[in-house]
N, C-alpha and C. Protein backbone atom coordinates (compact mmCIF):
# COMPACT_ATOMS: atom_id res chain seq x y z
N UNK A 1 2.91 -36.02 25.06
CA UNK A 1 1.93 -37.07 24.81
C UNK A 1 0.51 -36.49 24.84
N UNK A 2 -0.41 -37.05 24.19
CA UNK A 2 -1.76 -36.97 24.01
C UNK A 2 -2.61 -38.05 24.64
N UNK A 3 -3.18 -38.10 25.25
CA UNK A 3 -4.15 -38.84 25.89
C UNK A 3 -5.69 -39.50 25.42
N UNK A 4 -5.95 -40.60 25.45
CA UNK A 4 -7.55 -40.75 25.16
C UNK A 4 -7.78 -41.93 25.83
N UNK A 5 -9.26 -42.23 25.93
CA UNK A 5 -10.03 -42.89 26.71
C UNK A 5 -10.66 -44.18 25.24
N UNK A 6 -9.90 -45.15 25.09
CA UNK A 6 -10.41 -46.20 24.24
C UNK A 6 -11.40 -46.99 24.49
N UNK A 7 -12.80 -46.91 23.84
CA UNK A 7 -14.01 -47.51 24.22
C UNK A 7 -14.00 -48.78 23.36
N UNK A 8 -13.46 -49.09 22.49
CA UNK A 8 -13.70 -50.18 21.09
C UNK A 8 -12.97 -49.81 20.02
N UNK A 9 -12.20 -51.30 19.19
CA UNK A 9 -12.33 -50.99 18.24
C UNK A 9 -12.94 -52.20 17.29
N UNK A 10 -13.18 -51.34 15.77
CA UNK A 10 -13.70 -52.57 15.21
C UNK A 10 -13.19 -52.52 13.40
N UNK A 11 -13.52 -53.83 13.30
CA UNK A 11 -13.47 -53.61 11.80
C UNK A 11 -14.55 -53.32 10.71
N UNK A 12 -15.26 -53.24 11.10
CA UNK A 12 -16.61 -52.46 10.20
C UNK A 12 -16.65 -51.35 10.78
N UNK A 13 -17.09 -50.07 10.11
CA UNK A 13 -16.94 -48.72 10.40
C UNK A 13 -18.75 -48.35 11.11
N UNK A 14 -19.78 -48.99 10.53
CA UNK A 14 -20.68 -49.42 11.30
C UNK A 14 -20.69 -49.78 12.69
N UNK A 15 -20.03 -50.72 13.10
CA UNK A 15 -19.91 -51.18 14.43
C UNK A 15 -19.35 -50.15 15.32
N UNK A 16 -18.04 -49.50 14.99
CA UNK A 16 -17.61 -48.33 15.61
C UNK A 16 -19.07 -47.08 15.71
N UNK A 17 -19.44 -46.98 14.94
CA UNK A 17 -20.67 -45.89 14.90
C UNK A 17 -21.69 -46.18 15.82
N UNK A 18 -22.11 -47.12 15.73
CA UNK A 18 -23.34 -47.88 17.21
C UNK A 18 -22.19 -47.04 17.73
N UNK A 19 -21.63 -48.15 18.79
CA UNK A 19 -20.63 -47.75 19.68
C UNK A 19 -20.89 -45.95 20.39
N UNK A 20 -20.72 -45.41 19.29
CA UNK A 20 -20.20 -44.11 19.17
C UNK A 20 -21.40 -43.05 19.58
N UNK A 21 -22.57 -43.61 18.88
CA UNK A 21 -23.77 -43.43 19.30
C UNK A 21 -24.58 -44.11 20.45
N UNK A 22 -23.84 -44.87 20.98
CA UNK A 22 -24.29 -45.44 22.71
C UNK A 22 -23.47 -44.50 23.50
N UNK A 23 -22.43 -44.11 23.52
CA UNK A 23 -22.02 -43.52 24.46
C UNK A 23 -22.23 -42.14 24.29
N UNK A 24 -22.72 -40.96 23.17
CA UNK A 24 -23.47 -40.10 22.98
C UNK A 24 -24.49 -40.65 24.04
N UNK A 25 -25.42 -41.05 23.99
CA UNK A 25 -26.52 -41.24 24.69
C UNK A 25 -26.27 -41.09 26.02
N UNK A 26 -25.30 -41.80 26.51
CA UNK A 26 -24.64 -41.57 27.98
C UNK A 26 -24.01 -40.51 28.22
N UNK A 27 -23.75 -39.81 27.28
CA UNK A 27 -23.48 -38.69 27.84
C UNK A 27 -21.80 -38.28 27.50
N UNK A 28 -21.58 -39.17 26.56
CA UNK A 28 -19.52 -39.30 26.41
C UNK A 28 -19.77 -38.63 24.79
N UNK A 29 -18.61 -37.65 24.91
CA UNK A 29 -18.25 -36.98 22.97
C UNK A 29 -17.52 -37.94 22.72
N UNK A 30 -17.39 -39.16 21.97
CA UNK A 30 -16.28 -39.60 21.30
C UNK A 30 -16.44 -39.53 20.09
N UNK A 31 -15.21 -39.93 19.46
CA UNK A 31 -14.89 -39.88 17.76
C UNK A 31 -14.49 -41.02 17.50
N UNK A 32 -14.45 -40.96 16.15
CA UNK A 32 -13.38 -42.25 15.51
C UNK A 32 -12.67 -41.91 14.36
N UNK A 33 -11.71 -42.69 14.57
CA UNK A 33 -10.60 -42.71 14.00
C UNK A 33 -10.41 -43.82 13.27
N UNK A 34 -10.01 -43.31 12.24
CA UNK A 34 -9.40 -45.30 11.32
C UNK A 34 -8.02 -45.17 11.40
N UNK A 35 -7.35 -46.48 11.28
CA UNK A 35 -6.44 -46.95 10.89
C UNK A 35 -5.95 -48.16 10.54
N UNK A 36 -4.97 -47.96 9.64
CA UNK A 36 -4.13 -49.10 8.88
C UNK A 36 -3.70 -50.04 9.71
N UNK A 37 -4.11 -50.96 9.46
CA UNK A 37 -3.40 -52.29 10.92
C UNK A 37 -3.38 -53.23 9.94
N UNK A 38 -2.15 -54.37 9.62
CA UNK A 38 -2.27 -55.47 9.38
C UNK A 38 -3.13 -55.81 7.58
N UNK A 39 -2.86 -54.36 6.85
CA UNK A 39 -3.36 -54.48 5.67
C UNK A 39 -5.44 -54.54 5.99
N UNK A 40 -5.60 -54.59 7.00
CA UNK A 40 -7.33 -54.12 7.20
C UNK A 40 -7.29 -52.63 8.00
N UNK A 41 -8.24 -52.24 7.92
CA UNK A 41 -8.83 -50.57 8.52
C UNK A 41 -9.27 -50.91 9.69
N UNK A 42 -8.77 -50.50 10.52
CA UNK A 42 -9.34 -50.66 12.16
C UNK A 42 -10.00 -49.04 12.14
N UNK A 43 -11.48 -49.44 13.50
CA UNK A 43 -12.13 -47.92 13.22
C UNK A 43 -12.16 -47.80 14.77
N UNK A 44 -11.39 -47.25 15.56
CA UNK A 44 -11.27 -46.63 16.89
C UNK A 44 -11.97 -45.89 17.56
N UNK A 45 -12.88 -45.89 18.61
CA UNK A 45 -13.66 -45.04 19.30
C UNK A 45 -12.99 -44.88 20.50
N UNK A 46 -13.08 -43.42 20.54
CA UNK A 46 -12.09 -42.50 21.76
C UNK A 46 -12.51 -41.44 22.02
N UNK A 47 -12.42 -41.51 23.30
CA UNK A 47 -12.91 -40.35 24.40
C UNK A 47 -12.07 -39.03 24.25
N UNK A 48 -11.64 -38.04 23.76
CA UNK A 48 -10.49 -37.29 23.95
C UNK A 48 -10.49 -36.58 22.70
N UNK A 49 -9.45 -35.78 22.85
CA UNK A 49 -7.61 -35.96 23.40
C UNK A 49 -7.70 -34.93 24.77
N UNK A 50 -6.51 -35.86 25.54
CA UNK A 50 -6.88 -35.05 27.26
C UNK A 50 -5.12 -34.84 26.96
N UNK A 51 -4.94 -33.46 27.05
CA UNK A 51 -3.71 -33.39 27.30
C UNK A 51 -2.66 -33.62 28.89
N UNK A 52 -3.73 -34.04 29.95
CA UNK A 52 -3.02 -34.54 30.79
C UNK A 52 -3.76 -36.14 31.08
N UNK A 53 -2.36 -37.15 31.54
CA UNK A 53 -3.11 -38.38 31.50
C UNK A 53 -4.25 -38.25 32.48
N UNK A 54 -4.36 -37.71 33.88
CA UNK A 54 -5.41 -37.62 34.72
C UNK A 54 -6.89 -37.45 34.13
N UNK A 55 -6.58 -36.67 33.23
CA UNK A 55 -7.95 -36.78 32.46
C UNK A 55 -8.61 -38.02 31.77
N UNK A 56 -7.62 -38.34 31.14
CA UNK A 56 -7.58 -39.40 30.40
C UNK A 56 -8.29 -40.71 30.87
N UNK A 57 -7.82 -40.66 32.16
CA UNK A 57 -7.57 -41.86 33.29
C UNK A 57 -9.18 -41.58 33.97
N UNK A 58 -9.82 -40.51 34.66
CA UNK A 58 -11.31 -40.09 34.67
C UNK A 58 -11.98 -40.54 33.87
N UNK A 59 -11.92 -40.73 32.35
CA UNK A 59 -12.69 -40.66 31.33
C UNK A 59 -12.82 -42.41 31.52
N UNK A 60 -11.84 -42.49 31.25
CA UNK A 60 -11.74 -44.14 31.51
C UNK A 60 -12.62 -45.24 32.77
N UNK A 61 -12.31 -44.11 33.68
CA UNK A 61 -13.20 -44.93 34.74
C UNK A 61 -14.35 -44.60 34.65
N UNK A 62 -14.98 -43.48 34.05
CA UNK A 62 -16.33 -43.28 33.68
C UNK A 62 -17.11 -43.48 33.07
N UNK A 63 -16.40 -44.40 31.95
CA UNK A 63 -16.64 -45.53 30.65
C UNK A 63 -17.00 -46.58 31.55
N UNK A 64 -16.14 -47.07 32.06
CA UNK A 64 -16.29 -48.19 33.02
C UNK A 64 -17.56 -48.40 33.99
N UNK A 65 -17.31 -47.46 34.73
CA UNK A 65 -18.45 -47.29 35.61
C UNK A 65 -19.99 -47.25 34.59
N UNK A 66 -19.98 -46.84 33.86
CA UNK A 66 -21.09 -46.88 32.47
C UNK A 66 -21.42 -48.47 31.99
N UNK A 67 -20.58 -49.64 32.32
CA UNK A 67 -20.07 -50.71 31.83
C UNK A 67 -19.84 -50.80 30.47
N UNK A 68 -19.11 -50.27 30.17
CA UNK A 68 -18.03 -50.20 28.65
C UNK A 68 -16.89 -50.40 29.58
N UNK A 69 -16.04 -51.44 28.38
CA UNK A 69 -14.84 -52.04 28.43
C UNK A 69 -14.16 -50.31 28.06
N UNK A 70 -12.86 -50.38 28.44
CA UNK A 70 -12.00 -48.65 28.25
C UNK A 70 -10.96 -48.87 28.16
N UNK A 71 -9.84 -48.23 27.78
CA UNK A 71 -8.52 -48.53 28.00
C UNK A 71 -8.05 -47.09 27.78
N UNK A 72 -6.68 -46.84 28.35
CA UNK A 72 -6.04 -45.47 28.40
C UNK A 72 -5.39 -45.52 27.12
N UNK A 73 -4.98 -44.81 26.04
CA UNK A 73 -4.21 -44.59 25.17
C UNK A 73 -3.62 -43.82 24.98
N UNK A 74 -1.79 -43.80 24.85
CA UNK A 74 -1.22 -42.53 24.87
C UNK A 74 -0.64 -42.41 23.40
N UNK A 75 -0.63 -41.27 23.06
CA UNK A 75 -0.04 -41.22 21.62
C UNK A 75 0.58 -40.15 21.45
N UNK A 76 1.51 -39.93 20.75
CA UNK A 76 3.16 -39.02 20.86
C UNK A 76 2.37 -37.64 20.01
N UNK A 77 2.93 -36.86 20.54
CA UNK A 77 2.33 -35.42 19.80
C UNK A 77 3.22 -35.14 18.40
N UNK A 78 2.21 -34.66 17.90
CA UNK A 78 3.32 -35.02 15.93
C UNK A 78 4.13 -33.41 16.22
């Protein structure tokens, strides 16, 4: 498994970008990612990839503690 720290997602690729560029400012590397959901493009902002969840799980509470909403995300290694 692969690990990341989920800050938002959105459906305008704009909105993900703020996002993306607030937590730059604080001090977090995240990226985004799109994907296919439901016939619309979801645009994902994530902390990572932490190859152990502990990391993952840090990142998360450090989003938090920042007050950003976070969530852990695990995703299967291709």
């Amino acid at each position: 498994m692969i690990y990341f720290a989920q800050a938002g997602a959105y459906s305008r690729s704009e909105d993900a970008e703020a996002q993306r560029a607030k937590l730059a400012l604080q001090g977090f590397d995240a990226a985004i990612s799109e994907r296919e959901q439901s016939g619309r493009t979801v645009y994902r902002v994530r902390v990572g990839p932490f190859d152990a969840r502990a990391g993952a799980e840090k990142a998360v509470q450090d989003l938090q503690a920042a007050g950003e909403d976070a969530a852990l995300v695990r995703v299967p290694r291709p």
